[in-house]
PDB file of N, CA and C in Angstrom:
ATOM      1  N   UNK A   1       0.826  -1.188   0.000  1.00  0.00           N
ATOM      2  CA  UNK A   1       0.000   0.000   0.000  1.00  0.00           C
ATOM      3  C   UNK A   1       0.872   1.254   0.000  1.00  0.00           C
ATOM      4  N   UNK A   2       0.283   2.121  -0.389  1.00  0.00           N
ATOM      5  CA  UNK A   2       0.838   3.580  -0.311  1.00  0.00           C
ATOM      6  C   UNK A   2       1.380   3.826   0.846  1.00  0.00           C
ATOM      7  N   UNK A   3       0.970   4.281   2.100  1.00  0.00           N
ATOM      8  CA  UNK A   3       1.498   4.433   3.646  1.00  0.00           C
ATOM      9  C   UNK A   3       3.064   3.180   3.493  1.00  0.00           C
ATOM     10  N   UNK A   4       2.198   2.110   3.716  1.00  0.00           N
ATOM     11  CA  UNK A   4       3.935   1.282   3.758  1.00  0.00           C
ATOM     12  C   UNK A   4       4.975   1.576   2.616  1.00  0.00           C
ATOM     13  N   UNK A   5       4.776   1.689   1.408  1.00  0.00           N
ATOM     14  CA  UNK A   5       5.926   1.831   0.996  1.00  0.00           C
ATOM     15  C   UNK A   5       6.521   3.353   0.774  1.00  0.00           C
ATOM     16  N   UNK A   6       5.508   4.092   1.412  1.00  0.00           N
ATOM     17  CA  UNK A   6       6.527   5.855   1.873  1.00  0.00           C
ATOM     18  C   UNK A   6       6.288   5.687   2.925  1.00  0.00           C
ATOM     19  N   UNK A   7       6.314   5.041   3.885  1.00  0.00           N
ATOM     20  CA  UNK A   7       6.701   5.453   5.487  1.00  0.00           C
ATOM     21  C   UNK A   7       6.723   4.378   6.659  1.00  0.00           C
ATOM     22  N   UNK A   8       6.041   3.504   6.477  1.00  0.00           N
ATOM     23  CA  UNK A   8       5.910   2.056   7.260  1.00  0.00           C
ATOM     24  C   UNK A   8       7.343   1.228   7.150  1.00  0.00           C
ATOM     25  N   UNK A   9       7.606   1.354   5.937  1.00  0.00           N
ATOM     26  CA  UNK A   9       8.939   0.276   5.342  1.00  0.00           C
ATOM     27  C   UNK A   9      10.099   1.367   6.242  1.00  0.00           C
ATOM     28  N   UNK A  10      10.364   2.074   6.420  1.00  0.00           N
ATOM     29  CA  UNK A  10      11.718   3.141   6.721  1.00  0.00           C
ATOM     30  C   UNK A  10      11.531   2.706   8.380  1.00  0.00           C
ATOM     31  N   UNK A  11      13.267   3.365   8.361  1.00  0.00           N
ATOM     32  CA  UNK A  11      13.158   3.012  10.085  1.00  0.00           C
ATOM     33  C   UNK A  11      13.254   4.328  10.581  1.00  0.00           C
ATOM     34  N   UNK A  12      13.201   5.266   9.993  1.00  0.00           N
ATOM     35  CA  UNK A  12      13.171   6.597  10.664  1.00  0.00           C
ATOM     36  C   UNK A  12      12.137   7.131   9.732  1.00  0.00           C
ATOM     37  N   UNK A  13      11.745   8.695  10.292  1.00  0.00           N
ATOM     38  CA  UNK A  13      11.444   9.689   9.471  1.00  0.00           C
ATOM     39  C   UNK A  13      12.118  10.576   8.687  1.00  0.00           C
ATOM     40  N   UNK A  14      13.629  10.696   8.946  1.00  0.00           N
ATOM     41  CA  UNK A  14      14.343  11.178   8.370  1.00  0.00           C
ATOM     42  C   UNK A  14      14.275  10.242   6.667  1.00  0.00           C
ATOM     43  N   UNK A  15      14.702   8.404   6.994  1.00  0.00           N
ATOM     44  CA  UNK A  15      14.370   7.284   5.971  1.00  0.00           C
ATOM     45  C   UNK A  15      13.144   7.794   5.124  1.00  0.00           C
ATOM     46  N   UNK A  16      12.022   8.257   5.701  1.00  0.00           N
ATOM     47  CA  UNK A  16      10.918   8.352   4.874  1.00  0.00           C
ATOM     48  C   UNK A  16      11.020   9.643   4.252  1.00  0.00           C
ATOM     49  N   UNK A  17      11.399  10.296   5.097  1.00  0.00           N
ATOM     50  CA  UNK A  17      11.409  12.112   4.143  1.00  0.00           C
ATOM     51  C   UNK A  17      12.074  11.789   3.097  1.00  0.00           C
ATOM     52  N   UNK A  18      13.157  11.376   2.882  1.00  0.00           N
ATOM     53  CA  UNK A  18      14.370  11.127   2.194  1.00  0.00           C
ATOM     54  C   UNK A  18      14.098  10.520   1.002  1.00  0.00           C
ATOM     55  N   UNK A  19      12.969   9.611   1.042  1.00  0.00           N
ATOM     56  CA  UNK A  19      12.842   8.601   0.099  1.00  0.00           C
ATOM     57  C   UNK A  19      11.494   9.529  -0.666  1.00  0.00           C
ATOM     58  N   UNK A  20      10.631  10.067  -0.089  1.00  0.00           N
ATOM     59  CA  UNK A  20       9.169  11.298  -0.650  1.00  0.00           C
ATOM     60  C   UNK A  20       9.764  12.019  -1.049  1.00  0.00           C
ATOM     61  N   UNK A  21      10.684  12.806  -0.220  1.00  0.00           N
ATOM     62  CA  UNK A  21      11.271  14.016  -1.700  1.00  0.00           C
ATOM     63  C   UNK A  21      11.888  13.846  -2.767  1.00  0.00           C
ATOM     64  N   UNK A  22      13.090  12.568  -2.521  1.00  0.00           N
ATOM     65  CA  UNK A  22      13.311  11.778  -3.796  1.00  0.00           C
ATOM     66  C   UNK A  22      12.466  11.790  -4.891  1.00  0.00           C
ATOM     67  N   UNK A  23      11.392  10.870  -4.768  1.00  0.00           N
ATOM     68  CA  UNK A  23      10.588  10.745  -5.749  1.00  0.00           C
ATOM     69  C   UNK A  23       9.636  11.858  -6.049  1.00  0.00           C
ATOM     70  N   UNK A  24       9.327  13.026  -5.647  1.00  0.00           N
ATOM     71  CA  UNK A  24       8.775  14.254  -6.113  1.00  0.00           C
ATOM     72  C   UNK A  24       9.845  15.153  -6.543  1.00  0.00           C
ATOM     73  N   UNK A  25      10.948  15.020  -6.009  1.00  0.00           N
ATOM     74  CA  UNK A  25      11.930  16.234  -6.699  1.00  0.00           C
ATOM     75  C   UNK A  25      13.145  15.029  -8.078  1.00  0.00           C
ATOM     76  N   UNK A  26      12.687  13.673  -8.578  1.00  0.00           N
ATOM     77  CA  UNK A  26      13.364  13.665  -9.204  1.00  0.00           C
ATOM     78  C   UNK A  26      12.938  13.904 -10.539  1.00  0.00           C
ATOM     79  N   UNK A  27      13.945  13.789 -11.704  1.00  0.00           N
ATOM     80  CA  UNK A  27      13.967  14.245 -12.787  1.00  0.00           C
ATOM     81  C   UNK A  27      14.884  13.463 -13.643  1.00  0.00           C
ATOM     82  N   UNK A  28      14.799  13.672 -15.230  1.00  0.00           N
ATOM     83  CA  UNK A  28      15.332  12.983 -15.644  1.00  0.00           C
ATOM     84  C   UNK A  28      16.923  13.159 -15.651  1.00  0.00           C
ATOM     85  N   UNK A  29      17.147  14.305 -15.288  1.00  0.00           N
ATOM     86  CA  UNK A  29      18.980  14.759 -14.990  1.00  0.00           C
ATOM     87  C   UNK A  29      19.412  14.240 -14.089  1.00  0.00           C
ATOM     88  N   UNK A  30      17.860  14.153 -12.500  1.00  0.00           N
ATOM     89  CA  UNK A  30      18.586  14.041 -11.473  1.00  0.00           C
ATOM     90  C   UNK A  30      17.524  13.421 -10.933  1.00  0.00           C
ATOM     91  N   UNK A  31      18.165  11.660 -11.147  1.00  0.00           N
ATOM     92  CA  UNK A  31      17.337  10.539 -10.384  1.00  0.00           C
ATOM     93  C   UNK A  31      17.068  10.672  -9.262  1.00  0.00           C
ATOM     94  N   UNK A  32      16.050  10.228  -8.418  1.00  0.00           N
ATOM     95  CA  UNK A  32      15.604   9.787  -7.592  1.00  0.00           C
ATOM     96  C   UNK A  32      16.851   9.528  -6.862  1.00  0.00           C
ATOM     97  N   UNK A  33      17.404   8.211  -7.020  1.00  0.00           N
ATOM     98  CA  UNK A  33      18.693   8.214  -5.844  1.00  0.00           C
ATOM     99  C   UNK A  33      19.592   9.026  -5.414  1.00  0.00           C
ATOM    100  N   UNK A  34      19.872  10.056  -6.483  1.00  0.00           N
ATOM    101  CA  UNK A  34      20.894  11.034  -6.570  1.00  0.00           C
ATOM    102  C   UNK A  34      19.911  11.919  -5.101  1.00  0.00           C
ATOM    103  N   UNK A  35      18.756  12.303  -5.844  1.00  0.00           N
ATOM    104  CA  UNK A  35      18.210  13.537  -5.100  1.00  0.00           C
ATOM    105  C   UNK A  35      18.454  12.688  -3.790  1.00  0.00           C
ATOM    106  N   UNK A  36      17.558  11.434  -3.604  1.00  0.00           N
ATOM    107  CA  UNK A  36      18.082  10.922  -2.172  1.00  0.00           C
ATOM    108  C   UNK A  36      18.886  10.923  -1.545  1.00  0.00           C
ATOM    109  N   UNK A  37      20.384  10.464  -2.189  1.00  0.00           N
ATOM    110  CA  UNK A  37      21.226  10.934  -1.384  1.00  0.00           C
ATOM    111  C   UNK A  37      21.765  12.293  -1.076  1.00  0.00           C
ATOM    112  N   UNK A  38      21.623  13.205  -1.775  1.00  0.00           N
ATOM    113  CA  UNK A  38      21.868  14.682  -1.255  1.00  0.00           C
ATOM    114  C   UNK A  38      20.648  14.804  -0.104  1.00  0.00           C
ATOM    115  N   UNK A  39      19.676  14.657  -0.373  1.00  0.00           N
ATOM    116  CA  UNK A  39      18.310  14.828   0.870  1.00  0.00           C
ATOM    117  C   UNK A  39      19.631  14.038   2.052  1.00  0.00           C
ATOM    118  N   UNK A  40      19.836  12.980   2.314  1.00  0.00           N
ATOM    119  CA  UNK A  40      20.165  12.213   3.104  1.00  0.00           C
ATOM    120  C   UNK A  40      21.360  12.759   4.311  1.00  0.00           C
ATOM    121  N   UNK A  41      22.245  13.827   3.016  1.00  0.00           N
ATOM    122  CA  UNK A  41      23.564  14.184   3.343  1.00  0.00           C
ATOM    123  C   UNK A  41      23.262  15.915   4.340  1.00  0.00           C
ATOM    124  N   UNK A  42      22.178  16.110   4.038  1.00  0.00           N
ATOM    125  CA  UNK A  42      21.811  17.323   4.480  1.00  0.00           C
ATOM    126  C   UNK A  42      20.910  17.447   5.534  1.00  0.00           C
ATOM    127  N   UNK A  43      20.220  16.127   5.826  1.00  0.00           N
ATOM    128  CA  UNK A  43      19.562  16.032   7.064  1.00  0.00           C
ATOM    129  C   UNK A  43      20.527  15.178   7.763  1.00  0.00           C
ATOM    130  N   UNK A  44      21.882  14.953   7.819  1.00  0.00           N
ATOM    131  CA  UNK A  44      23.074  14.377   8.322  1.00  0.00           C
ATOM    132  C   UNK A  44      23.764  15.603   8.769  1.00  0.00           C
ATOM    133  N   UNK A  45      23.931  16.315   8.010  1.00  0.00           N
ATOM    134  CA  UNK A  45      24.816  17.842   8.430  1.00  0.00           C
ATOM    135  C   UNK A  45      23.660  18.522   9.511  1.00  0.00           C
ATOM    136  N   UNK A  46      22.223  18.152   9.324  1.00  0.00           N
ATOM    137  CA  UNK A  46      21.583  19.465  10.128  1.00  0.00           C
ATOM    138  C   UNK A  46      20.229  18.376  10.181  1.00  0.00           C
ATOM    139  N   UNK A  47      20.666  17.754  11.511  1.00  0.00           N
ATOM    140  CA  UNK A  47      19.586  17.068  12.030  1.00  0.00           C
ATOM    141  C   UNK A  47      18.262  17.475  12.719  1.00  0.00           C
ATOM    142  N   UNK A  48      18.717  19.234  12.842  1.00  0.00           N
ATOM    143  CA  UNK A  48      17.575  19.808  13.334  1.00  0.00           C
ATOM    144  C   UNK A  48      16.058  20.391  11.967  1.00  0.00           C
ATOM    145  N   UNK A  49      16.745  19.545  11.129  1.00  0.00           N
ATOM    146  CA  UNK A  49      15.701  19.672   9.670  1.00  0.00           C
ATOM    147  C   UNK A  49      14.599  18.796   9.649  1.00  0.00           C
ATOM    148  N   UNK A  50      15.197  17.117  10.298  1.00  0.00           N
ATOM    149  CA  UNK A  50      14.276  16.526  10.799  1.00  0.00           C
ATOM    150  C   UNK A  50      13.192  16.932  11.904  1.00  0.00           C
ATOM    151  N   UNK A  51      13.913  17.307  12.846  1.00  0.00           N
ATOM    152  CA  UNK A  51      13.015  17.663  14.093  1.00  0.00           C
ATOM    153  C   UNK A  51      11.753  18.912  13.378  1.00  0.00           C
ATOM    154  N   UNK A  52      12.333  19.870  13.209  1.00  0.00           N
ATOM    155  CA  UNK A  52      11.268  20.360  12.156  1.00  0.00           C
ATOM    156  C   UNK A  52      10.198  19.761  11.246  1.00  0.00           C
ATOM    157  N   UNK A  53      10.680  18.806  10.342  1.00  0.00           N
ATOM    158  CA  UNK A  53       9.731  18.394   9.844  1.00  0.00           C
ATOM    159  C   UNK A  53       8.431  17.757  10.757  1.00  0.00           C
ATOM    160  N   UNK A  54       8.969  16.920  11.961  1.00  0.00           N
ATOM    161  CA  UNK A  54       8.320  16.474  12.488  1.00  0.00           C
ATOM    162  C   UNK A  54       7.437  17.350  13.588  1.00  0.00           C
ATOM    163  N   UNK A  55       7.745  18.388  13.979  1.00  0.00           N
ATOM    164  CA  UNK A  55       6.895  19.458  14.399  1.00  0.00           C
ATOM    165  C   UNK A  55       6.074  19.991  13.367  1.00  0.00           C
ATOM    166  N   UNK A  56       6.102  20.269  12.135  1.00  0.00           N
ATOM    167  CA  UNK A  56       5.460  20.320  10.910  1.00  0.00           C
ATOM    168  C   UNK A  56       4.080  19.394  10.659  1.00  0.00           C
ATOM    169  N   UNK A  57       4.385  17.787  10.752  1.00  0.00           N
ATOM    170  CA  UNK A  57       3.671  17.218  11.399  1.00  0.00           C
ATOM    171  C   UNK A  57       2.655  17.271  11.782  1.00  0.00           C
ATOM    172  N   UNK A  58       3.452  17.637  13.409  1.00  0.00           N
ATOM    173  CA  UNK A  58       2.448  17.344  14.455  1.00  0.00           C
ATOM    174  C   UNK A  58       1.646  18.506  14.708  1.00  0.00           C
ATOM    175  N   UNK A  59       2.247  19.722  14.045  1.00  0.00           N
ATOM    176  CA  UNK A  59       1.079  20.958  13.946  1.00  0.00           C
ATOM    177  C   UNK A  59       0.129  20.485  13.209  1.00  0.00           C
ATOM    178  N   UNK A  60       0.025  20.297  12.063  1.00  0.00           N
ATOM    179  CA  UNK A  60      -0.820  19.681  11.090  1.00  0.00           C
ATOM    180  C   UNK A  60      -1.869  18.840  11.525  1.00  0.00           C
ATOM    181  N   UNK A  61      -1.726  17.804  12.334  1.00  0.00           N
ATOM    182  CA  UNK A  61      -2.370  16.883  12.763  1.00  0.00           C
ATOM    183  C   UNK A  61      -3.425  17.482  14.251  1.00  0.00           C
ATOM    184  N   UNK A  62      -2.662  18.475  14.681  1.00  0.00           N
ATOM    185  CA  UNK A  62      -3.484  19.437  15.957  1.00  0.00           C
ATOM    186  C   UNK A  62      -4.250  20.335  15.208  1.00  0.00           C
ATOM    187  N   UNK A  63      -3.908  20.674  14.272  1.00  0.00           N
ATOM    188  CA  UNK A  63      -4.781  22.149  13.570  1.00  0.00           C
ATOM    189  C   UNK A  63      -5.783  21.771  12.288  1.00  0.00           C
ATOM    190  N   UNK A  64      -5.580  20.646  11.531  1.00  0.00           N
ATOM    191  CA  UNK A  64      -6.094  20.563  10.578  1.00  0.00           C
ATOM    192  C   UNK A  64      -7.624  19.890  10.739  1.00  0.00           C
ATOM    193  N   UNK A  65      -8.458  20.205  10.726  1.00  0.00           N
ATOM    194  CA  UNK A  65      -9.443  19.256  10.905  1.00  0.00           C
ATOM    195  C   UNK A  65      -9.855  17.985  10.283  1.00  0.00           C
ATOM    196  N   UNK A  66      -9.435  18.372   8.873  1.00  0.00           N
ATOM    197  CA  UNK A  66      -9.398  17.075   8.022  1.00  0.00           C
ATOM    198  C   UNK A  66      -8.774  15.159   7.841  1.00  0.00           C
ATOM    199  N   UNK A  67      -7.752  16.333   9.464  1.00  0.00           N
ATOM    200  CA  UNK A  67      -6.769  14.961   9.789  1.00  0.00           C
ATOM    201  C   UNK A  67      -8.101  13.792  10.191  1.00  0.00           C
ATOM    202  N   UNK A  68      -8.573  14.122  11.044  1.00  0.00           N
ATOM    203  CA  UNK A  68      -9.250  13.336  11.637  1.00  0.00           C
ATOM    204  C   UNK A  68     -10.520  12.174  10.257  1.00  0.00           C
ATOM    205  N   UNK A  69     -10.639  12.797   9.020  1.00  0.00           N
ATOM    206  CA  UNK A  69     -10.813  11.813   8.336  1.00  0.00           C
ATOM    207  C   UNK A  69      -9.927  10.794   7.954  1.00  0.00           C
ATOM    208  N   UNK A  70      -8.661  10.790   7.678  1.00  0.00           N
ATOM    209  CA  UNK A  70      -7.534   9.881   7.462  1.00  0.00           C
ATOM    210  C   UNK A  70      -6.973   8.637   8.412  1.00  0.00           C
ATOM    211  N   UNK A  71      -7.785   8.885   9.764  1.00  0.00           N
ATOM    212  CA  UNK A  71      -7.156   7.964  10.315  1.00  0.00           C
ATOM    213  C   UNK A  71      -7.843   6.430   9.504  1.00  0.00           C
TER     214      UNK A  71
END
């Protein structure tokens, strides 16, 4: 299913960000793995990109009302 193979399969969230922006920011110059590993190398230098995202998140999920259809 969709959920597992962007986010269930990874052992982090950093794993899952890494692998979603991949595949939305690649292109035919600049594969998917490529973009992945630069995503990878830059939430390695500045781990506080993760923590962000994940406050990003969890605002989302407090503020949005719509969340509550998705579960």
């Amino acid at each position: 299913s969709f959920y597992h193979a962007t986010i269930i399969k990874h052992e982090s969230l950093c794993a899952a960000l890494s692998y979603i922006l991949a595949n939305k920011l690649n292109t035919a110059s600049m594969p998917a793995m490529a973009v992945r590993e630069v995503v990878e190398e830059a939430f390695a230098a500045d781990p506080t990109i993760t923590d962000f995202a994940a406050c990003d998140i969890c605002a989302t999920v407090n503020r949005d009302p719509a969340v509550s259809m998705y579960s």
